[in-house]
N, C-alpha and C. Protein backbone atom coordinates (compact mmCIF):
# COMPACT_ATOMS: atom_id res chain seq x y z
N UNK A 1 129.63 102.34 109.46
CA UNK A 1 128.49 101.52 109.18
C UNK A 1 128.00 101.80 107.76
N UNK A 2 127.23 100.66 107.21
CA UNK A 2 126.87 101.07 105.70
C UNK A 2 125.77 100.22 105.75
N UNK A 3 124.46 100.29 104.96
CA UNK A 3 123.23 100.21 104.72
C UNK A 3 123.19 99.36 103.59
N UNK A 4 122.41 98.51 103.44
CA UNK A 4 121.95 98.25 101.77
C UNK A 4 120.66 97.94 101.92
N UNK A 5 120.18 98.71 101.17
CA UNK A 5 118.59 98.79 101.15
C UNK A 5 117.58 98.43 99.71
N UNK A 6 117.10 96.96 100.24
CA UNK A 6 116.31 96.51 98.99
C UNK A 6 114.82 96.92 98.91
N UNK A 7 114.74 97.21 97.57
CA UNK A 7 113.45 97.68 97.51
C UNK A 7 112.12 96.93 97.02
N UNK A 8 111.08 96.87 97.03
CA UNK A 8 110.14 96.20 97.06
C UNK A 8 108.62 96.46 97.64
N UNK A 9 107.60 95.43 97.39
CA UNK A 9 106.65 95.73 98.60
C UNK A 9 106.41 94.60 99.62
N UNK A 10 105.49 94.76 100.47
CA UNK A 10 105.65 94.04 101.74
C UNK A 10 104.75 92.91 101.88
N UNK A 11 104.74 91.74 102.09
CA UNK A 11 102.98 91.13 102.38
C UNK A 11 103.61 89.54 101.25
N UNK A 12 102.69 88.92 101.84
CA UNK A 12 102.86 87.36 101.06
C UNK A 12 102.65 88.14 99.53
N UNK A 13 101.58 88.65 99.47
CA UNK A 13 101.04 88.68 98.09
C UNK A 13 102.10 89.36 96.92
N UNK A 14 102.92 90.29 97.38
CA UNK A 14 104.07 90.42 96.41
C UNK A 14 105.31 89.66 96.35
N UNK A 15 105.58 88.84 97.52
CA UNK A 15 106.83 88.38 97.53
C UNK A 15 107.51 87.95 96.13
N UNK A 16 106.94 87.12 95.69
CA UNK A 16 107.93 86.37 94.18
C UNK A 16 107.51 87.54 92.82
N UNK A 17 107.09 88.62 93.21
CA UNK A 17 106.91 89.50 91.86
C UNK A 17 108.05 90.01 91.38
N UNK A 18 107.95 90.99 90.16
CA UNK A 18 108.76 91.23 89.61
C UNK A 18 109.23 92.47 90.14
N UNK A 19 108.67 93.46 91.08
CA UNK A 19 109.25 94.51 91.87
C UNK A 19 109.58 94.13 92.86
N UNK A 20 109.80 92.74 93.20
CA UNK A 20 110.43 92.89 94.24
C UNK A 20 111.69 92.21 94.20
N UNK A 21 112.36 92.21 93.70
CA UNK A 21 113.53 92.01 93.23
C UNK A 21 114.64 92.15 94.20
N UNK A 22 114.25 93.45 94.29
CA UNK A 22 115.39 94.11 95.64
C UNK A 22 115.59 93.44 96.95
N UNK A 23 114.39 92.92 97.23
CA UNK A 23 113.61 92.31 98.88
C UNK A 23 114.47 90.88 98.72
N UNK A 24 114.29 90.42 97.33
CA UNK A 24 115.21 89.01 96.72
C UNK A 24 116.38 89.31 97.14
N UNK A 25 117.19 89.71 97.03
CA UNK A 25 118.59 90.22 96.60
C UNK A 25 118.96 90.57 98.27
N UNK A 26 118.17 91.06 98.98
CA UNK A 26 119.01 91.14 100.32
C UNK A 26 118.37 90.41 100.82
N UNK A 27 117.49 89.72 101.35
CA UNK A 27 117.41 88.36 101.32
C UNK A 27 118.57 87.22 101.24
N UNK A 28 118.89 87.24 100.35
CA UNK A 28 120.27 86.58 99.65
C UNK A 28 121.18 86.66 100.69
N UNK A 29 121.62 87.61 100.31
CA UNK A 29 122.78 88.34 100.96
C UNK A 29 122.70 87.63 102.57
N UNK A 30 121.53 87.99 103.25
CA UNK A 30 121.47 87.81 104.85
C UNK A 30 121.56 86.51 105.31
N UNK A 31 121.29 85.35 104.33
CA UNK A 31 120.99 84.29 104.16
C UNK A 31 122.79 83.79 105.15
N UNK A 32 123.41 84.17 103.41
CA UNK A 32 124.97 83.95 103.43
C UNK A 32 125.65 84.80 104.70
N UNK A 33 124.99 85.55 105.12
CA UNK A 33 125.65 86.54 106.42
C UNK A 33 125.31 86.21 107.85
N UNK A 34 124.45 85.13 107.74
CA UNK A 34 123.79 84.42 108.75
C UNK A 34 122.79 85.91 109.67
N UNK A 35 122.04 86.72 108.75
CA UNK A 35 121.19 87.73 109.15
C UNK A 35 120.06 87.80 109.55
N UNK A 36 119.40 87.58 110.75
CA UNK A 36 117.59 87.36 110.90
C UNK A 36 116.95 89.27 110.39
N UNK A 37 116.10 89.03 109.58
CA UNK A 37 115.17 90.13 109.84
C UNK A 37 114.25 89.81 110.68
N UNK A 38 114.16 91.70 111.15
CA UNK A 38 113.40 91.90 112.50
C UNK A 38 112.40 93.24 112.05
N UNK A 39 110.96 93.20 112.36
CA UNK A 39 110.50 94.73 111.93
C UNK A 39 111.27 95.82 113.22
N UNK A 40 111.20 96.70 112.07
CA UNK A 40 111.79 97.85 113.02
C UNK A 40 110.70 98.66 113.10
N UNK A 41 109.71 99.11 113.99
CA UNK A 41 108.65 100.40 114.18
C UNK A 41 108.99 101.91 113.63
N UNK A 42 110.25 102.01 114.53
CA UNK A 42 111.16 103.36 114.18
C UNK A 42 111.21 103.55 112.85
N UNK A 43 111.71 102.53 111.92
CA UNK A 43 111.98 102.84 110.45
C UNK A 43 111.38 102.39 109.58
N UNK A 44 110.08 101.76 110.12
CA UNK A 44 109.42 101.14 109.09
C UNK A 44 109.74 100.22 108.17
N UNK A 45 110.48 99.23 108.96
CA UNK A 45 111.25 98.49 107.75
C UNK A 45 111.49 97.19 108.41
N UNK A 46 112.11 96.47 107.82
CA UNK A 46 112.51 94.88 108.16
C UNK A 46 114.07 94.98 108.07
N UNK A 47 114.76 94.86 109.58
CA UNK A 47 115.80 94.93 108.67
C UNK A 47 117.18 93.83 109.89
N UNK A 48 118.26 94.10 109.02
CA UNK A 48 119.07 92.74 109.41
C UNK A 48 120.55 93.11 109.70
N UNK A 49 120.97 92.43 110.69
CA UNK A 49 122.32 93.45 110.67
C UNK A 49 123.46 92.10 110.95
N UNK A 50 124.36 92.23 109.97
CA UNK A 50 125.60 91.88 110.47
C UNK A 50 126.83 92.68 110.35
N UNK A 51 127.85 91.67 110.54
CA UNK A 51 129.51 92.06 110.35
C UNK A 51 130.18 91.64 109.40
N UNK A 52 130.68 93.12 108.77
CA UNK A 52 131.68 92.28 106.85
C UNK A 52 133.26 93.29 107.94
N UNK A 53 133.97 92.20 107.67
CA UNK A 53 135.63 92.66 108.44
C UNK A 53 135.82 93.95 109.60
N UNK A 54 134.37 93.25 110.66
CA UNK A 54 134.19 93.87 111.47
C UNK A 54 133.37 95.00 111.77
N UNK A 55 133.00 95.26 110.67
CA UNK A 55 132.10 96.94 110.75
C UNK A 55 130.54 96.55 110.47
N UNK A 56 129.49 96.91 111.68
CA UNK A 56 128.51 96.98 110.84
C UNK A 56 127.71 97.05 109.66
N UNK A 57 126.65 96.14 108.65
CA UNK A 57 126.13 96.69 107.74
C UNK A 57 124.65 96.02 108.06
N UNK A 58 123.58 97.15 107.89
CA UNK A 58 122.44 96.96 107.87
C UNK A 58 121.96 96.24 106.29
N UNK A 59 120.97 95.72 106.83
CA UNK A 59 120.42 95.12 105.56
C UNK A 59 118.73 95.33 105.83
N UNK A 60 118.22 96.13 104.71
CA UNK A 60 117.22 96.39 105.21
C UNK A 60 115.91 96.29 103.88
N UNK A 61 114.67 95.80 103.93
CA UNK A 61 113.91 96.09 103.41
C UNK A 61 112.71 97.03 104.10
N UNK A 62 112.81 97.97 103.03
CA UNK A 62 111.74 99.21 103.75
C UNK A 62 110.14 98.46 103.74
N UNK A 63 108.98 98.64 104.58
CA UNK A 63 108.09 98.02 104.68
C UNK A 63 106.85 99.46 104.01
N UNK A 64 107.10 100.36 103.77
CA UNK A 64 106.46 101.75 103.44
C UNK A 64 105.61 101.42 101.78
N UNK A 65 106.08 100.10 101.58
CA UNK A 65 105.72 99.66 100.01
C UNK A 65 106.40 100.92 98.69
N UNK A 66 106.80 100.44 97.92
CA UNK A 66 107.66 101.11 97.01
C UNK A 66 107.71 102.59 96.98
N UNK A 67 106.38 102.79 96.52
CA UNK A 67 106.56 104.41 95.96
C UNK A 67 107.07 105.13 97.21
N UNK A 68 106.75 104.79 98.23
CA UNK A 68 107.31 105.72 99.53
C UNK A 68 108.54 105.17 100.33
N UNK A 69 109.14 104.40 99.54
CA UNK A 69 111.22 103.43 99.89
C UNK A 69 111.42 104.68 100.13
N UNK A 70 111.57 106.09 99.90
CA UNK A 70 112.35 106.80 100.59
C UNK A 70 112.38 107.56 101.79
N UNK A 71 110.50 107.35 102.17
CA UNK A 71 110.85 107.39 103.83
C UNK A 71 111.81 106.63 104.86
N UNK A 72 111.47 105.43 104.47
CA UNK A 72 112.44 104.33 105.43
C UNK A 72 113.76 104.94 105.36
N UNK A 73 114.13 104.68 103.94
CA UNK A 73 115.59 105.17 103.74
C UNK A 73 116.02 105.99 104.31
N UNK A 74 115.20 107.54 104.34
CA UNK A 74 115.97 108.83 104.97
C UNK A 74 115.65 108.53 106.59
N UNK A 75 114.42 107.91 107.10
CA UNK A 75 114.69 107.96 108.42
C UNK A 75 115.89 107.32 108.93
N UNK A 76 116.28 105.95 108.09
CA UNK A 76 117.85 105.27 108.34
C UNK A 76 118.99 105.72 108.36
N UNK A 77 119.27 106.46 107.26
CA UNK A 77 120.27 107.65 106.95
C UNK A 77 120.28 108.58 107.70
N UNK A 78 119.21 109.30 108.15
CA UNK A 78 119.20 110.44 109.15
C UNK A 78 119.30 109.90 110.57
N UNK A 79 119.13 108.98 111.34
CA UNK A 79 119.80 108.38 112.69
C UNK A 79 120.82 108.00 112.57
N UNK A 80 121.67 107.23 111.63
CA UNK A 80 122.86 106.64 111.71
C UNK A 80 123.81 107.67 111.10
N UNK A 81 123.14 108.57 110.69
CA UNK A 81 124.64 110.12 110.20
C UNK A 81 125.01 109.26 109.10
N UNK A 82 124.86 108.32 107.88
CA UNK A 82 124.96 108.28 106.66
C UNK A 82 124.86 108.87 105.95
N UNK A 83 125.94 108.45 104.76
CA UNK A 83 126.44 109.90 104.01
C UNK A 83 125.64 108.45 102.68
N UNK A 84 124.61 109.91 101.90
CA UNK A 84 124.12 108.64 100.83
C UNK A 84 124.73 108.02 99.66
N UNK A 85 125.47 109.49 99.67
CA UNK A 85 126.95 109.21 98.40
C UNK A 85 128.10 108.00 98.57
N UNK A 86 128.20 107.77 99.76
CA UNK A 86 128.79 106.68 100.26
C UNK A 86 128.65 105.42 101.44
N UNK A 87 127.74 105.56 101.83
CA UNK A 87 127.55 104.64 102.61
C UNK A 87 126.39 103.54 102.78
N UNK A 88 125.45 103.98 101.61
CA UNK A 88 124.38 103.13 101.23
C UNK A 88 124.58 102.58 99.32
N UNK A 89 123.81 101.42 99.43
CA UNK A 89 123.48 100.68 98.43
C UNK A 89 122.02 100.34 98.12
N UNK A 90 121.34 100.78 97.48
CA UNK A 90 119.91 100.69 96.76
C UNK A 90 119.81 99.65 95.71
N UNK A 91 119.26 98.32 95.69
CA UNK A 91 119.07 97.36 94.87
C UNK A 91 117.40 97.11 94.55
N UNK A 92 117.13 97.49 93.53
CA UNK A 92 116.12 97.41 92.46
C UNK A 92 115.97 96.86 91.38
N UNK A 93 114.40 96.97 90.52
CA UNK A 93 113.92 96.22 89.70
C UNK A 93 114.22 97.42 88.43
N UNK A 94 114.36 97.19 87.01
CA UNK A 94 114.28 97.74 86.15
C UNK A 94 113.88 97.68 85.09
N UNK A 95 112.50 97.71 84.52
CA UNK A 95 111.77 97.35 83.27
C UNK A 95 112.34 97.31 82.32
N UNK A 96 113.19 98.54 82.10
CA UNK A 96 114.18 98.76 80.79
C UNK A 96 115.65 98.21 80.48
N UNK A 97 115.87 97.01 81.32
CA UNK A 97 116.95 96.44 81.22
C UNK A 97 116.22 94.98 80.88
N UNK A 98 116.99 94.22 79.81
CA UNK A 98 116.17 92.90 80.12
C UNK A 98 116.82 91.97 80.74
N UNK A 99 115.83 90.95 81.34
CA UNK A 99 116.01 90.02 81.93
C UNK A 99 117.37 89.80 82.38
N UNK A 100 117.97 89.13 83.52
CA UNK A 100 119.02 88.82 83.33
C UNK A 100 120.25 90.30 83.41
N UNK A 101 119.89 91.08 82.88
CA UNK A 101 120.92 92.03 82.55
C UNK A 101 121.22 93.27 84.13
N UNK A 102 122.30 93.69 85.12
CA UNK A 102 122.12 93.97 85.64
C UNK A 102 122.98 95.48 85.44
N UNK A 103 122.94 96.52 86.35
CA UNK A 103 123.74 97.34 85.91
C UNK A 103 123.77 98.32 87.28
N UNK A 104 125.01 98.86 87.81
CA UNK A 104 125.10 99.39 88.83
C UNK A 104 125.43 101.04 88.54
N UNK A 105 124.96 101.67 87.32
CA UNK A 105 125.22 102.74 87.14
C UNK A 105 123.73 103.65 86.92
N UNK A 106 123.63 105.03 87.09
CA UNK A 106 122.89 105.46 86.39
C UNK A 106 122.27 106.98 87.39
N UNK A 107 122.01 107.82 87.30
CA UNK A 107 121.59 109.27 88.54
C UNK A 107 120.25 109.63 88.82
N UNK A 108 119.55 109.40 87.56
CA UNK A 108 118.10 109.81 87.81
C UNK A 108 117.29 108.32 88.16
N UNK A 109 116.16 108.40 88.26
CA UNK A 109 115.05 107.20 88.76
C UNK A 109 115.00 106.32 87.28
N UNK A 110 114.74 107.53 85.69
CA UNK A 110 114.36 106.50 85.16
C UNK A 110 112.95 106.18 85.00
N UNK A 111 112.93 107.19 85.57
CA UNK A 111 110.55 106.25 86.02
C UNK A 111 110.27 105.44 87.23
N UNK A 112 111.22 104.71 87.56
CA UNK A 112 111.14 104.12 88.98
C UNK A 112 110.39 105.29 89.83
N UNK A 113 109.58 104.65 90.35
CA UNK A 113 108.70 105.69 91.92
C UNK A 113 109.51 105.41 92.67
N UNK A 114 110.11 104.03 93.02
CA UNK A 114 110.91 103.63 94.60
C UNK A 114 112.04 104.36 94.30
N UNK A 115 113.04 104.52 93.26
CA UNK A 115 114.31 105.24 93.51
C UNK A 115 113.68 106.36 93.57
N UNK A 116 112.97 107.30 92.92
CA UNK A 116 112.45 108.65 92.87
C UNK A 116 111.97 108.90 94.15
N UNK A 117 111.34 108.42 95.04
CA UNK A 117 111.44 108.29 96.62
C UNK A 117 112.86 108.55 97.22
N UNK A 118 113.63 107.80 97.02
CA UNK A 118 114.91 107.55 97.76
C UNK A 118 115.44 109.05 97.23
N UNK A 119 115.40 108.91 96.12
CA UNK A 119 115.90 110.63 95.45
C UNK A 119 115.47 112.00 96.15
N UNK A 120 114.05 111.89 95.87
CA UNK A 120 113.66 112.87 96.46
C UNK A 120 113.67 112.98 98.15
N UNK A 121 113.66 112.10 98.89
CA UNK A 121 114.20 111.90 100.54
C UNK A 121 115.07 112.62 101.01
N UNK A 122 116.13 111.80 100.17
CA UNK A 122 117.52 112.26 100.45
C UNK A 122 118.13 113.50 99.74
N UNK A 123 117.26 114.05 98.49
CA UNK A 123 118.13 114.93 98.55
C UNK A 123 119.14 115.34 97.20
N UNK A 124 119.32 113.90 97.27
CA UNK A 124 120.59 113.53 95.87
C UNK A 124 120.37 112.79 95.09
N UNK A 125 120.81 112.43 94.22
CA UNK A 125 120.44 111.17 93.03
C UNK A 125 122.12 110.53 93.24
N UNK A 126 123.39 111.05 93.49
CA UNK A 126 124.24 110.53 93.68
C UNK A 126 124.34 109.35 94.93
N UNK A 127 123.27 108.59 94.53
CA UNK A 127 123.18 107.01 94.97
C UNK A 127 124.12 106.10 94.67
N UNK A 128 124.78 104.83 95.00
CA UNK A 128 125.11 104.04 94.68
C UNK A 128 123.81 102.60 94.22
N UNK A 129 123.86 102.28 93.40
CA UNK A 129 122.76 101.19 93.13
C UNK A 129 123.13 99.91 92.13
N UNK A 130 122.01 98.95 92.55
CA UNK A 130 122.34 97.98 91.13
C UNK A 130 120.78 97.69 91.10
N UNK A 131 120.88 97.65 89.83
CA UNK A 131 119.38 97.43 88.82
C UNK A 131 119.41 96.27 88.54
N UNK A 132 118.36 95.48 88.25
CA UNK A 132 118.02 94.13 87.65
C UNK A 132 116.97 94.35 86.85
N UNK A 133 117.66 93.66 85.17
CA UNK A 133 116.38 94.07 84.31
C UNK A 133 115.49 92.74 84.70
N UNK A 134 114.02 92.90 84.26
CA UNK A 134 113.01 91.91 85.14
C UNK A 134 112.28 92.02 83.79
N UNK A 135 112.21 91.98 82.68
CA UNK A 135 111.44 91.95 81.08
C UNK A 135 112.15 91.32 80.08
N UNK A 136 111.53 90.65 79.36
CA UNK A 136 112.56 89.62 78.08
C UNK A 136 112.23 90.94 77.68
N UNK A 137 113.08 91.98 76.62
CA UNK A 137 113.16 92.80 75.48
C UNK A 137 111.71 92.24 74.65
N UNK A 138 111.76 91.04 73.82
CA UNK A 138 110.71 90.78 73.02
C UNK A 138 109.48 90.85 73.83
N UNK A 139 109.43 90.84 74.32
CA UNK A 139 108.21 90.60 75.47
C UNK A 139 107.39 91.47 76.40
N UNK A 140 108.18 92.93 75.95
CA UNK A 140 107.81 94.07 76.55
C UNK A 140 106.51 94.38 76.86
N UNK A 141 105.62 94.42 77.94
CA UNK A 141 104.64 94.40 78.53
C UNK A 141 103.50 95.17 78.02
N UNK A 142 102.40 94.66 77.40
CA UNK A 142 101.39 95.29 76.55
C UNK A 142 100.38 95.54 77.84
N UNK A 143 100.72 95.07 78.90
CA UNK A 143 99.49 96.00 79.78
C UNK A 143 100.49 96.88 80.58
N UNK A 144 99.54 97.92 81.48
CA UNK A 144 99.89 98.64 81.92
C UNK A 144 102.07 98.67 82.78
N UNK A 145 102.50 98.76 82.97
CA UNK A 145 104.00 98.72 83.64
C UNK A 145 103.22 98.80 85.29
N UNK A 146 102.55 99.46 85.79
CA UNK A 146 102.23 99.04 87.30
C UNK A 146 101.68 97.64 87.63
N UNK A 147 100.93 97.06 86.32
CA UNK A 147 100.31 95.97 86.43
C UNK A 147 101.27 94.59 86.50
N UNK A 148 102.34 95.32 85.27
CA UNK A 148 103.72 94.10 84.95
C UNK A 148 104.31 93.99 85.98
N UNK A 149 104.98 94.59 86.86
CA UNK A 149 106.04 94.74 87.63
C UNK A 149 105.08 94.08 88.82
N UNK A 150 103.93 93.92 89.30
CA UNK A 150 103.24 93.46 90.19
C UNK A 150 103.01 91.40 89.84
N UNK A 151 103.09 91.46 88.49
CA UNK A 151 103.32 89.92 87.83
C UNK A 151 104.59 89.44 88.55
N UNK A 152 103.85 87.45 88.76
CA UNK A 152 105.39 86.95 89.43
C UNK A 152 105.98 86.65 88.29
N UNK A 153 107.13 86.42 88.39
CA UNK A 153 107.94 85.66 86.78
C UNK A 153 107.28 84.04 86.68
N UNK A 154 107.46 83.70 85.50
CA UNK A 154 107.15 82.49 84.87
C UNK A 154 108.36 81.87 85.41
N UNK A 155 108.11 80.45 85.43
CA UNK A 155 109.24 79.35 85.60
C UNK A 155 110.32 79.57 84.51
N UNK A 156 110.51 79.75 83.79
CA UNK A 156 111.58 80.25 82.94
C UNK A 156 112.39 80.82 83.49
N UNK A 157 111.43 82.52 83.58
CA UNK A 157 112.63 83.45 83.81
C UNK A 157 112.82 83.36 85.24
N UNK A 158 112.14 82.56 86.36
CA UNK A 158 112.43 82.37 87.74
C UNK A 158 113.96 82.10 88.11
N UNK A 159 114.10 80.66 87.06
CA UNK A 159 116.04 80.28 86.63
C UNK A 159 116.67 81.37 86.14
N UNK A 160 116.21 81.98 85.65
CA UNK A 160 117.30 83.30 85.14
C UNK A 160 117.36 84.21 86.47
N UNK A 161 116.72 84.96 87.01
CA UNK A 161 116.44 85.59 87.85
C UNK A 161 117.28 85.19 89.10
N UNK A 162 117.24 83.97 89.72
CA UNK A 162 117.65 83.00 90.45
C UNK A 162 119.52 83.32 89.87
N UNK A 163 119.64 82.57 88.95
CA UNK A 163 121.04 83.40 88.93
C UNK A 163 121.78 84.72 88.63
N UNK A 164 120.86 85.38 88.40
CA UNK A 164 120.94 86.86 88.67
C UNK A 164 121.21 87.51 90.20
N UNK A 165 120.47 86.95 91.02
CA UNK A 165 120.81 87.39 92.23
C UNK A 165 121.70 86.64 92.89
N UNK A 166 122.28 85.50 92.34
CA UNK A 166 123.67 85.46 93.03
C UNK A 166 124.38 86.35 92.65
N UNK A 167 124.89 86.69 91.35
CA UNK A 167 125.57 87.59 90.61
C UNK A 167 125.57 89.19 91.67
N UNK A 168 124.43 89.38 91.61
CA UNK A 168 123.98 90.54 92.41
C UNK A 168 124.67 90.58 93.82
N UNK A 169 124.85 89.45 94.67
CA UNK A 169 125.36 89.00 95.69
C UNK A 169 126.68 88.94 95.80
N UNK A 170 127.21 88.41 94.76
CA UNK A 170 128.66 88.37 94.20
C UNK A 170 129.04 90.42 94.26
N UNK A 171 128.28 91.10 93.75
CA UNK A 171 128.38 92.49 93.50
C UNK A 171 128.04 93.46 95.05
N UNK A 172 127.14 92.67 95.73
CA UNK A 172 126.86 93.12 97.18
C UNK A 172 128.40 92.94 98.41
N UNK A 173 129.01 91.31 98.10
CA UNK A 173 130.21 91.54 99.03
C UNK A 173 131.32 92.78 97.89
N UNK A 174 131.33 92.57 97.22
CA UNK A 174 132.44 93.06 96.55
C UNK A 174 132.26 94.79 97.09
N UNK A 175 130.84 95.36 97.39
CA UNK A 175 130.79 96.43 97.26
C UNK A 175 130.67 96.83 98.83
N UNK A 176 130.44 95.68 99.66
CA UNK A 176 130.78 95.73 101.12
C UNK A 176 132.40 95.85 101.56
N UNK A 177 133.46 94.94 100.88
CA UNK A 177 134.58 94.70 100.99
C UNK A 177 135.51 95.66 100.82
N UNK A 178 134.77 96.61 99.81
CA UNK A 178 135.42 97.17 99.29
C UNK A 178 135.64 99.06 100.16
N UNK A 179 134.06 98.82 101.12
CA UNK A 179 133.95 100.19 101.84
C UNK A 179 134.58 100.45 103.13
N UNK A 180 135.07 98.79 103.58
CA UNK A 180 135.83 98.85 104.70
C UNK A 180 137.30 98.63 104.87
């Protein structure tokens, strides 16, 4: 079994923001997998399960709201005997990438609270992940970064974004396909 866990916060009022990116992105995914989310009590989370060439994969958004993604996570990981080095996927927002730009590498948080959660949970930073930068470069946020990342995107970058998470999706089977 393998996990992919988007990160985000919970509630109408964040849905189309710019941290929630992650919640976008498996979303996506469940859409194309024909996946209902369901709250889970146990894990605090919303989460969705199908079949990629037969093997379970959860799809889950943690409901704990960001800074604390790594409760959900480790309670998930710790019932299902997941190994975090290999059997989960963490998809997030990243200020310091721009717009458009995605990247599935990297060990520490970075400044992220939600991966620094998941980090500190579990244990390891040897995560598997993909980042989505969510900032035009020129445009770098003159108010606070808790305040930005809580902003929805403009109609602009909504189209960019929008094909970003197919891309992302495109990178989600590939990285499902590839574990079974």
């Amino acid at each position: 079994m393998k996990a992919i866990f988007g990160l985000g916060n919970p509630g109408k009022k964040y849905k189309k923001t710019r941290h929630n990116v992650g919640f976008m992105a498996v979303e996506a995914i469940s859409e194309q997998l024909s996946a209902s989310f369901k709250f889970s009590k146990k894990f605090n989370a919303n989460l969705a399960e199908a079949k990629v060439k037969g093997e379970k994969v959860l799809l889950v958004k943690p409901q704990t709201y960001m800074n604390r993604s790594g409760e959900s996570v480790r309670a998930l990981v710790n019932f299902y005997k997941l190994d975090p080095k290999k059997d989960i996927l963490v998809i997030y927002d990243d200020i310091d990438l721009p717009l458009g730009k995605i990247r599935t590498t990297g060990r520490s948080a970075a400044g992220h609270k939600g991966m620094q959660s998941v980090i500190s949970t579990l244990g390891t930073d040897e995560i598997q992940r993909i980042r989505m930068g969510i900032c035009l470069l020129e445009e770098r946020p003159k108010i606070p970064v808790d305040k930005f990342v809580l902003q929805e995107f403009r109609k602009e970058e909504r189209k960019i974004i929008d094909e970003i998470i197919k891309k992302v999706v495109d990178l989600i089977r590939l990285w499902m396909e590839s574990r079974f």
